[in-house]
N, C-alpha and C. Protein backbone atom coordinates (compact mmCIF):
# COMPACT_ATOMS: atom_id res chain seq x y z
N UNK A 1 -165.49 69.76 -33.30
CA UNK A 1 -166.85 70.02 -33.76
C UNK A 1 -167.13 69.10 -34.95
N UNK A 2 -168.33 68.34 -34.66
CA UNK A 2 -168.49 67.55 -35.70
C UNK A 2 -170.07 67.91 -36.04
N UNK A 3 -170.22 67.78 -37.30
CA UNK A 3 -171.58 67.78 -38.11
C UNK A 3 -172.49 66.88 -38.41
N UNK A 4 -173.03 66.65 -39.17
CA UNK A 4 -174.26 65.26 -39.59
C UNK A 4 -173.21 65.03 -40.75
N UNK A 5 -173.26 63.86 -40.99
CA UNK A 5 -172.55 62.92 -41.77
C UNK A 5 -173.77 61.34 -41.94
N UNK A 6 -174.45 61.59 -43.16
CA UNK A 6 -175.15 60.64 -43.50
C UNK A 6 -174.68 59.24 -43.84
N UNK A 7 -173.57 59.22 -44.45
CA UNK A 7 -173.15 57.83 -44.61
C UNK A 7 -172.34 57.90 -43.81
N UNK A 8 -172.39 57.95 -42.42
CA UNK A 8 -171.43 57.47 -41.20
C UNK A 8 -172.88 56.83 -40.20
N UNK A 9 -173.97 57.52 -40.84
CA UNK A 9 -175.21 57.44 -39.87
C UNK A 9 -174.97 58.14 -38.38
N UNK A 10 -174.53 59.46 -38.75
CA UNK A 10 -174.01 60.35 -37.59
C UNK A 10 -175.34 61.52 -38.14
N UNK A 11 -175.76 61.87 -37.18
CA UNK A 11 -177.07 62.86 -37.05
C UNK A 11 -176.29 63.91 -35.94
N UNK A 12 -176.39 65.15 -35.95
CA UNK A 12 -176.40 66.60 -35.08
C UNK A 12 -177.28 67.38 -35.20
N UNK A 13 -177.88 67.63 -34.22
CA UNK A 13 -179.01 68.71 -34.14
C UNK A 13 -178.30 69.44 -33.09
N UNK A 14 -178.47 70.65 -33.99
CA UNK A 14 -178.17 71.99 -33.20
C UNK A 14 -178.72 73.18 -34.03
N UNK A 15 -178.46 74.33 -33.42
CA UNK A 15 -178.28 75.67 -33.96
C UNK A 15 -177.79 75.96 -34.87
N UNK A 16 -178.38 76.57 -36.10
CA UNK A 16 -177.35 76.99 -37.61
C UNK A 16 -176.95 78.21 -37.46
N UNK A 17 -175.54 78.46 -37.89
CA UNK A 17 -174.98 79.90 -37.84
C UNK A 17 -175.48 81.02 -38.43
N UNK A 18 -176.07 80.53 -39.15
CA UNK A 18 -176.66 81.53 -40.76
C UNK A 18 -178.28 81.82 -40.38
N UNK A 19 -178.52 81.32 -39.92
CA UNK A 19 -180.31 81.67 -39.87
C UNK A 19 -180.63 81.41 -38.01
N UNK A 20 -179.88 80.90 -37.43
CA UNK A 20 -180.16 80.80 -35.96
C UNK A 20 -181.30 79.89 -35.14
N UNK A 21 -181.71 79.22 -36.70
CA UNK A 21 -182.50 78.26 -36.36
C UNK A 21 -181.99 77.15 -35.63
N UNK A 22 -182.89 76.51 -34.44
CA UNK A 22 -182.29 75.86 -33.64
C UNK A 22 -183.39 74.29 -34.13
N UNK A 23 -182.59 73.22 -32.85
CA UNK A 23 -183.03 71.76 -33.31
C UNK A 23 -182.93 71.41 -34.52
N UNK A 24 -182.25 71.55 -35.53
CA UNK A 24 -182.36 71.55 -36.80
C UNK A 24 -180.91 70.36 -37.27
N UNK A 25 -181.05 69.80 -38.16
CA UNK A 25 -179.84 68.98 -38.42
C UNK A 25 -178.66 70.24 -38.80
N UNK A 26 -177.86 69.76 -38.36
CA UNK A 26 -176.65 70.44 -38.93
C UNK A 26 -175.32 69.99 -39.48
N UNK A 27 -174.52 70.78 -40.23
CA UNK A 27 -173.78 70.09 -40.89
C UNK A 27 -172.59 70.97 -41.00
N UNK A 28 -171.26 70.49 -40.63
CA UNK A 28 -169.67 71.48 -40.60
C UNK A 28 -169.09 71.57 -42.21
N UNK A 29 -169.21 73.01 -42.22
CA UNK A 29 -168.25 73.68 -43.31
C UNK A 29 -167.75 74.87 -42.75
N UNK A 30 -166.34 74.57 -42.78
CA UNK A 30 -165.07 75.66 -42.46
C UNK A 30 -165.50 75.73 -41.00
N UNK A 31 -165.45 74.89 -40.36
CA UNK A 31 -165.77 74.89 -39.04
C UNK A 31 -166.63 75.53 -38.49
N UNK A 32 -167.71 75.56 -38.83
CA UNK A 32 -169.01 76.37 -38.97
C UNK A 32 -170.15 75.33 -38.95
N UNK A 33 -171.07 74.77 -38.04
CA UNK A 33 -172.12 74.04 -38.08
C UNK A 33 -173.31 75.26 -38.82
N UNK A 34 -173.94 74.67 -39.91
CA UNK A 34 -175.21 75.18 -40.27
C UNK A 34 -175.74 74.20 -40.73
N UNK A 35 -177.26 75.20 -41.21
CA UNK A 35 -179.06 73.64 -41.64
C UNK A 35 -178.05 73.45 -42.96
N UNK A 36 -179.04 72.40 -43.17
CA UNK A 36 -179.52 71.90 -44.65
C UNK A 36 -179.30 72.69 -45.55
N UNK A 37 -179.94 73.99 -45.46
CA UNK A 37 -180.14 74.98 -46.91
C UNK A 37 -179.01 75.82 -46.79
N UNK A 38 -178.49 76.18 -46.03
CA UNK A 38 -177.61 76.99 -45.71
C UNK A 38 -175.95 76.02 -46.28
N UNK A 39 -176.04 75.05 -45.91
CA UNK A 39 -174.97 74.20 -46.29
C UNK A 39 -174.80 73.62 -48.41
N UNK A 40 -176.32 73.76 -48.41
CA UNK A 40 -176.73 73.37 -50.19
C UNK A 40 -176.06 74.52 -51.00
N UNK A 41 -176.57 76.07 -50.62
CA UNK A 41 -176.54 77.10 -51.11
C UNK A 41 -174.32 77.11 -51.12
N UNK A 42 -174.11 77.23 -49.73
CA UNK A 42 -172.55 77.67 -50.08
C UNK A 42 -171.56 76.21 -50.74
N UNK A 43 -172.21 74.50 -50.43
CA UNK A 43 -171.50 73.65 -51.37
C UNK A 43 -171.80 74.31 -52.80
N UNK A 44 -172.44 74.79 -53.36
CA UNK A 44 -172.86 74.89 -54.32
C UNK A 44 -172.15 75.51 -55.54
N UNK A 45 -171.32 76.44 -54.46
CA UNK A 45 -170.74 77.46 -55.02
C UNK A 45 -168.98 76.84 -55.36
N UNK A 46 -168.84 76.13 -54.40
CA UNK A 46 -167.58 75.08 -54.64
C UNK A 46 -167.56 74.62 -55.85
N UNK A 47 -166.40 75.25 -56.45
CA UNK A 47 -166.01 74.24 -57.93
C UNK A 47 -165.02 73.23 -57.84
N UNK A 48 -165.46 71.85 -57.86
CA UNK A 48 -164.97 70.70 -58.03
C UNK A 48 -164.54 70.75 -59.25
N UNK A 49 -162.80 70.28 -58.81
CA UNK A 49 -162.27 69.99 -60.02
C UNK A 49 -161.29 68.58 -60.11
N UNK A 50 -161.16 67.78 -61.14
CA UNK A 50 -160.35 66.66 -60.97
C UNK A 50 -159.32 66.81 -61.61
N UNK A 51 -157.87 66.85 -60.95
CA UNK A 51 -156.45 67.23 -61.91
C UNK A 51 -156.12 65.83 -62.60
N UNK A 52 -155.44 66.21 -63.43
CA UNK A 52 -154.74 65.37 -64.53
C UNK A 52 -153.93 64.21 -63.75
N UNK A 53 -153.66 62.66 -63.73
CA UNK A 53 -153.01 61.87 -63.22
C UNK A 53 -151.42 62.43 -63.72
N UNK A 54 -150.81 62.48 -65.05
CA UNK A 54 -149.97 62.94 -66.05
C UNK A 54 -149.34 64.26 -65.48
N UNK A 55 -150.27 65.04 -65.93
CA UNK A 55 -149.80 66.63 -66.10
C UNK A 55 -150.13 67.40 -64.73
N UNK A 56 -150.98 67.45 -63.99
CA UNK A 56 -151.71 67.83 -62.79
C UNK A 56 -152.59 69.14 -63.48
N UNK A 57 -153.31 69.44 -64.69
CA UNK A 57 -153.97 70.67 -64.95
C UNK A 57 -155.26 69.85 -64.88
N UNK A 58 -155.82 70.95 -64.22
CA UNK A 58 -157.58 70.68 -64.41
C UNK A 58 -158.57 70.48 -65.11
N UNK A 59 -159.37 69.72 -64.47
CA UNK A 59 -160.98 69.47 -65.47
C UNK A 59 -160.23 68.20 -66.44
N UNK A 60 -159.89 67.29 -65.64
CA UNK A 60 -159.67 65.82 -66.22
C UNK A 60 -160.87 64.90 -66.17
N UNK A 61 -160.80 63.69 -67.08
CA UNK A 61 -161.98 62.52 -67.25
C UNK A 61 -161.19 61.41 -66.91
N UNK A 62 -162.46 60.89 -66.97
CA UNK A 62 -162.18 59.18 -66.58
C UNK A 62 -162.82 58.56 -67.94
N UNK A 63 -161.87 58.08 -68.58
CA UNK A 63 -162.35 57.59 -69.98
C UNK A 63 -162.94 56.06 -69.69
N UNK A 64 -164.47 56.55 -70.51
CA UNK A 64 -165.25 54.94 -69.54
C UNK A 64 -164.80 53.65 -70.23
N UNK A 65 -164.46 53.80 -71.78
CA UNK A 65 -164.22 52.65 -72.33
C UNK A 65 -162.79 51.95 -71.38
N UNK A 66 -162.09 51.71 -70.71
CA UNK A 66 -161.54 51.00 -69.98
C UNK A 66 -161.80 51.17 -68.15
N UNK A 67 -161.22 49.95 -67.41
CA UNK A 67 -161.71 49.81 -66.29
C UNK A 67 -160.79 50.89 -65.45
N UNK A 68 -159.39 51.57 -65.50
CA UNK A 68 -158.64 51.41 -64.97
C UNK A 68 -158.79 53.28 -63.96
N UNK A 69 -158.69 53.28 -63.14
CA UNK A 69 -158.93 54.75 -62.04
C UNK A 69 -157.88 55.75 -62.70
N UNK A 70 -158.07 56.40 -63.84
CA UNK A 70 -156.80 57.32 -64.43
C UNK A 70 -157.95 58.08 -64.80
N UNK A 71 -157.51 59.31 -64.67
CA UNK A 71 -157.85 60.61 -64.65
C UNK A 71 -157.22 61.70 -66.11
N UNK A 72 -157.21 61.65 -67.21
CA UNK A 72 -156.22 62.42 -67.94
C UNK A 72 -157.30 63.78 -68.91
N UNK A 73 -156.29 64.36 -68.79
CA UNK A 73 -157.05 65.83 -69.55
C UNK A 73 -156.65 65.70 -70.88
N UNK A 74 -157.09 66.24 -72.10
CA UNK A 74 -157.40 66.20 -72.82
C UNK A 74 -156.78 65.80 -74.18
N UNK A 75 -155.25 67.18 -73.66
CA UNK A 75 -154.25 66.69 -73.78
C UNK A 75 -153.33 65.77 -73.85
N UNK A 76 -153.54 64.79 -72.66
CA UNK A 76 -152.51 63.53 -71.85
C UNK A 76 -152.63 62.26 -73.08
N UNK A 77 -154.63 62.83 -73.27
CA UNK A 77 -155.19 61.50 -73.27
C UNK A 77 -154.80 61.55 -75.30
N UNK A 78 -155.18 62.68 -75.48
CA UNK A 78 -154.41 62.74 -77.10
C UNK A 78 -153.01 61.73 -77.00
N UNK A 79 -152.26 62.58 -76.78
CA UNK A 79 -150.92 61.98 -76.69
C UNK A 79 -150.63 60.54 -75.93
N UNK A 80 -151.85 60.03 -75.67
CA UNK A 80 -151.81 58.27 -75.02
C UNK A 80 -152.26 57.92 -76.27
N UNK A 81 -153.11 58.14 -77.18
CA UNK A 81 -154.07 57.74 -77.76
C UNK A 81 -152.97 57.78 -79.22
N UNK A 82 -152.07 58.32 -79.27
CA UNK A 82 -150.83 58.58 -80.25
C UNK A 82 -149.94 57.95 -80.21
N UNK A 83 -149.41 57.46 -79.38
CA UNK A 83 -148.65 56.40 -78.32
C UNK A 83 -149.26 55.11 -78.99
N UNK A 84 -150.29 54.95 -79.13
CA UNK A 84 -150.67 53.67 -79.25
C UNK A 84 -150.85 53.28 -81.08
């Protein structure tokens, strides 16, 4: 079962689980095709979190003053910043 996926330029129209509205774009969460609103409302509720490169604890940054893809929490980044 696959869903609408905009940056694949993949479109599905079908039936949403949640409201039964049909022809409607749809989109897979938890293997579940539903609309638009139905899919906004429960991403919504998802808490995104980014772990630590270092330590693996949550709610890490990407410190903009350098280029490099590292992730460190708050902590890590103290103790880099001590280091130096």
């Amino acid at each position: 079962m696959t869903g609408t996926n905009q940056r694949e330029q993949v479109y599905v129209y079908g039936s949403c689980s949640s409201c039964s509205d049909t022809n409607v774009l749809v989109y897979e969460l938890d293997s579940v095709l539903i609309c638009a609103e139905h899919y906004r409302r429960k991403t919504r509720l998802i808490k995104r979190t980014t772990p630590c490169d270092k330590c693996g604890t949550e709610n890490a940054v990407r410190d903009p003053s350098h280029k490099r893809d590292e992730y460190l929490c708050r902590s890590c980044r103290e103790d880099q910043t001590k280091a130096k």
